[in-house]
N, C-alpha and C. Protein backbone atom coordinates (compact mmCIF):
# COMPACT_ATOMS: atom_id res chain seq x y z
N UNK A 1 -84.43 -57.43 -47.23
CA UNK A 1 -83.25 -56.79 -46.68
C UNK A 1 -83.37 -56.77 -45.16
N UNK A 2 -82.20 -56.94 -44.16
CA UNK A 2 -82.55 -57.03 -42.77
C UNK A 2 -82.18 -55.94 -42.30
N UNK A 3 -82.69 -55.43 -41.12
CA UNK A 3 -82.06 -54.32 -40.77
C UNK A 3 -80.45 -53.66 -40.92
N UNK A 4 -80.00 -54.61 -40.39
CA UNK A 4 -78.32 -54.00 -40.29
C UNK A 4 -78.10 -53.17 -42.32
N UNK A 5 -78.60 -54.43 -43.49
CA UNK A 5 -77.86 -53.94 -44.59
C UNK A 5 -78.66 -52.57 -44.94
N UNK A 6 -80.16 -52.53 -44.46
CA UNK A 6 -80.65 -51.41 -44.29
C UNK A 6 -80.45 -49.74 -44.08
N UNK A 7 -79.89 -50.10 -42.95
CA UNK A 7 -78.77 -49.22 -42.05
C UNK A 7 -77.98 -48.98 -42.72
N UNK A 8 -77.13 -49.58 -42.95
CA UNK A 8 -75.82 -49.41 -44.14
C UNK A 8 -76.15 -48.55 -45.21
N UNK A 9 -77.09 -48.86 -45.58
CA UNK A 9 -77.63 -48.43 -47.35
C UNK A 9 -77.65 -46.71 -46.86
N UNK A 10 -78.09 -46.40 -45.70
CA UNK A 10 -78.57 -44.88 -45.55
C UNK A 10 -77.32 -44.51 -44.52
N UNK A 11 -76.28 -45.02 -44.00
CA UNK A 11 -75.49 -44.30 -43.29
C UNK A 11 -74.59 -43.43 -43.99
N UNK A 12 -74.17 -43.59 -44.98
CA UNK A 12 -73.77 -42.21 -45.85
C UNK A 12 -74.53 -40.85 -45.93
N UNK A 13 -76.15 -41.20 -46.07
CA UNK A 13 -76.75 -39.77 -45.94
C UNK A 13 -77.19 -39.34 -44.21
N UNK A 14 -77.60 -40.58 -43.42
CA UNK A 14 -77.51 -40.13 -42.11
C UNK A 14 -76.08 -39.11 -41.63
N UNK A 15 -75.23 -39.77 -41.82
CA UNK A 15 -73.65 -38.75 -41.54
C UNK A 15 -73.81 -37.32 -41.98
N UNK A 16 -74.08 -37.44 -43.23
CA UNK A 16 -74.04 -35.96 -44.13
C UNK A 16 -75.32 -34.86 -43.39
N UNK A 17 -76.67 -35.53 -43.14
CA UNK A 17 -77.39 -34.92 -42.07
C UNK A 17 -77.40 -34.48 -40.84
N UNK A 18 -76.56 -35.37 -40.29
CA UNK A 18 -76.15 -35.11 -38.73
C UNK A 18 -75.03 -34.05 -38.78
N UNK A 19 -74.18 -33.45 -39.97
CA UNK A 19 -73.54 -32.78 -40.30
C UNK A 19 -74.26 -31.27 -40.46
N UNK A 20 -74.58 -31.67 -41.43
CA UNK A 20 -76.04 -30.57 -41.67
C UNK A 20 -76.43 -30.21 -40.24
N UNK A 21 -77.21 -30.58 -39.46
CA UNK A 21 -77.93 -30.31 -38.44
C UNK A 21 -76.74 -29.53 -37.68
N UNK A 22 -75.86 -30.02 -37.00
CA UNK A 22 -74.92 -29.46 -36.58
C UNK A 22 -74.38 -27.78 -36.74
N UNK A 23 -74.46 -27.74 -38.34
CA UNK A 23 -73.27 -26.69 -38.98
C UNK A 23 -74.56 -25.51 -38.38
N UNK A 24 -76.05 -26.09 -39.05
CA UNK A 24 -77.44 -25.34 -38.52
C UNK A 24 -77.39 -24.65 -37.33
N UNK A 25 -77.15 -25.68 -36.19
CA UNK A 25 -77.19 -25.52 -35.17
C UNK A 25 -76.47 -24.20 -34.69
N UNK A 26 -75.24 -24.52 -35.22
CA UNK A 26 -74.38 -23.82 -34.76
C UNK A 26 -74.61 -22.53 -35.29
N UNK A 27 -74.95 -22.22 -36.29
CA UNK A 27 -75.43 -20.78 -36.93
C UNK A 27 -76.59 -20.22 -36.55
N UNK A 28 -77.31 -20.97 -36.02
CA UNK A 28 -78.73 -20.62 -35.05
C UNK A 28 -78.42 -19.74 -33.85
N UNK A 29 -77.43 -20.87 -33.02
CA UNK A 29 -77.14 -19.97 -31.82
C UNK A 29 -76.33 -18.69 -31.86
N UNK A 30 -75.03 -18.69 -32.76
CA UNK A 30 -74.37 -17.32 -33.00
C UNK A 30 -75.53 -15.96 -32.88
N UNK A 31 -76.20 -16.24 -34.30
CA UNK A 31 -77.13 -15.43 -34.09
C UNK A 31 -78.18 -14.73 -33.06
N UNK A 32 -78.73 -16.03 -32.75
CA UNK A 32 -79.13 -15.89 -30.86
C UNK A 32 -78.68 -15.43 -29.98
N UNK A 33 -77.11 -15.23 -30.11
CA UNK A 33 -76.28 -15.01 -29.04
C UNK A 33 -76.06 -13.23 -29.15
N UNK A 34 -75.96 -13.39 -30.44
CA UNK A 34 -75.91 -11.80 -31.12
C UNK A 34 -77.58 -11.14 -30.48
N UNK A 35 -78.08 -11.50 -30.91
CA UNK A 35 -79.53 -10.96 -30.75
C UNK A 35 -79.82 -10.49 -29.20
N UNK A 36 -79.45 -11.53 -28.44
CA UNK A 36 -79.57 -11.47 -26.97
C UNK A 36 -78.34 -10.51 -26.26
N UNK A 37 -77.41 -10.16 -27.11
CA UNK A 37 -76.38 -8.67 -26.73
C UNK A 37 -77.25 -7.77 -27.36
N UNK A 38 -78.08 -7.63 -27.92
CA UNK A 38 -78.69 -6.53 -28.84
C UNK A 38 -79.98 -6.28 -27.79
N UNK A 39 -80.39 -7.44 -27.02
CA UNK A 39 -81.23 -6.92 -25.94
C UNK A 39 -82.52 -7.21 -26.39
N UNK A 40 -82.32 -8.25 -27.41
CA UNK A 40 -84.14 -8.60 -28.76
C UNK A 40 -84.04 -9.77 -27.95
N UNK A 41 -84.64 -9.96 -27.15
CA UNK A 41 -84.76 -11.02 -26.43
C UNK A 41 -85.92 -12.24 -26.62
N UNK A 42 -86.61 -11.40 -27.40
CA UNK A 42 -87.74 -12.00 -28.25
C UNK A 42 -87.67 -13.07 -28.70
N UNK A 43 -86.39 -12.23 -30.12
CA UNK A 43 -86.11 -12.98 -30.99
C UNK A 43 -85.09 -14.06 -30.99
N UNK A 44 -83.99 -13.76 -29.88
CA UNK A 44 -83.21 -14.79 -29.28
C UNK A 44 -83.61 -16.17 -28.66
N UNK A 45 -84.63 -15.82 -28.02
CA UNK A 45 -85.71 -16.92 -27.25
C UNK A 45 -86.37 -17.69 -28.28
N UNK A 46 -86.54 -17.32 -28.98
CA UNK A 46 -87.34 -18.11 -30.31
C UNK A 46 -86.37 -18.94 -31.03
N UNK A 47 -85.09 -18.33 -30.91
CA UNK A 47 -83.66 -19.08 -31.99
C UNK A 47 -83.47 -20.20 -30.76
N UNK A 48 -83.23 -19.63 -29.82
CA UNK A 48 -82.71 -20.67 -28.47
C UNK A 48 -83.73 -21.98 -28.33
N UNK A 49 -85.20 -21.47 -28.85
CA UNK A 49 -85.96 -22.54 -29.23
C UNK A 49 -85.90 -23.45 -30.10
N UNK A 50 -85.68 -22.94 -31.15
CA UNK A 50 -85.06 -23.67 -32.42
C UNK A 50 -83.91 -24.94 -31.86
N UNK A 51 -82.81 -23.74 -31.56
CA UNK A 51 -81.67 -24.52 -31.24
C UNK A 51 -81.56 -25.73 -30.11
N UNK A 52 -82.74 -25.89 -29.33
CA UNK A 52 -83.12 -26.90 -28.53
C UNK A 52 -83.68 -28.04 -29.33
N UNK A 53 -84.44 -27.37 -30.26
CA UNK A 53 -85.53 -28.52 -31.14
C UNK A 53 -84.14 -29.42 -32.23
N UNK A 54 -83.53 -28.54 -32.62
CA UNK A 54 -82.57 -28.92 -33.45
C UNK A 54 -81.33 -29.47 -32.77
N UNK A 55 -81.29 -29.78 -31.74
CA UNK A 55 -80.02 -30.47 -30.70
C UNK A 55 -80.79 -32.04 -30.40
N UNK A 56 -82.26 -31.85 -30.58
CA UNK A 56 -83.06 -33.53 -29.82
C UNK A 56 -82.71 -33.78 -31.44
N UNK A 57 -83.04 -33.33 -32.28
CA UNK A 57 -82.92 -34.27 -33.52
C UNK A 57 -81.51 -34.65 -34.00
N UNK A 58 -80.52 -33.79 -33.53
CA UNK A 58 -79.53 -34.63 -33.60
C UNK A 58 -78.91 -35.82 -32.40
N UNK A 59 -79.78 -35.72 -31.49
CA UNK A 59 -79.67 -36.80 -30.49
C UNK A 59 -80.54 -37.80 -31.27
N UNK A 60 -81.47 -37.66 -31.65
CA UNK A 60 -82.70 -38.70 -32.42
C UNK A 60 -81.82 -39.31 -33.65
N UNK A 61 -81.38 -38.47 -34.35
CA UNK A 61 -80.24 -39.21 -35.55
C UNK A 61 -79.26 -40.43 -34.77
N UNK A 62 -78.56 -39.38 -34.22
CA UNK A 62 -77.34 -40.22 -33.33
C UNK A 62 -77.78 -41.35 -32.99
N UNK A 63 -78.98 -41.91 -32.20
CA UNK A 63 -79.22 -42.97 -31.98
C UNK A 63 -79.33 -43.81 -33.21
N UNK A 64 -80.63 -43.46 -34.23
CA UNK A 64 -80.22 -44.17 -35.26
C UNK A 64 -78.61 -44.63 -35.40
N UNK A 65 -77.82 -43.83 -35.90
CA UNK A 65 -76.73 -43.98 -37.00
C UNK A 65 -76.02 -45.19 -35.64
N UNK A 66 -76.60 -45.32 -34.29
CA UNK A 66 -75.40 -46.01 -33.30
C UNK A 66 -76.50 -47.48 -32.99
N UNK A 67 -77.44 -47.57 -33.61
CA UNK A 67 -78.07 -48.44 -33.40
C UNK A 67 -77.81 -49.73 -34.31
């Protein structure tokens, strides 16, 4: 199999992941955002961490799925 039909075979579940990651994302930071009005700055900093780690992997997907 060569790359491109490769690619193909998994871009249905790449999409649905990069989806995933996203919806994640986005429920990471709410929370973070909440936390950091609450003055837990702790625990906000740790989500805001997350939510950094979880923004490169959807840059890391993205390339895949555009490659």
């Amino acid at each position: 199999m060569n790359p491109a039909e490769s690619k193909s075979q998994y871009h249905a579940e790449l999409s649905s992941l990069g989806t995933a990651l996203e919806e994640i994302t986005e429920r990471i930071t709410k929370i973070a955002d909440s936390l950091a009005l609450q003055k837990l700055d702790g625990y906000a900093h740790d989500l805001y961490q997350a939510e950094r780690s979880l923004k490169s992997a959807q840059r890391s997907l993205a390339k895949v799925r555009q490659a």
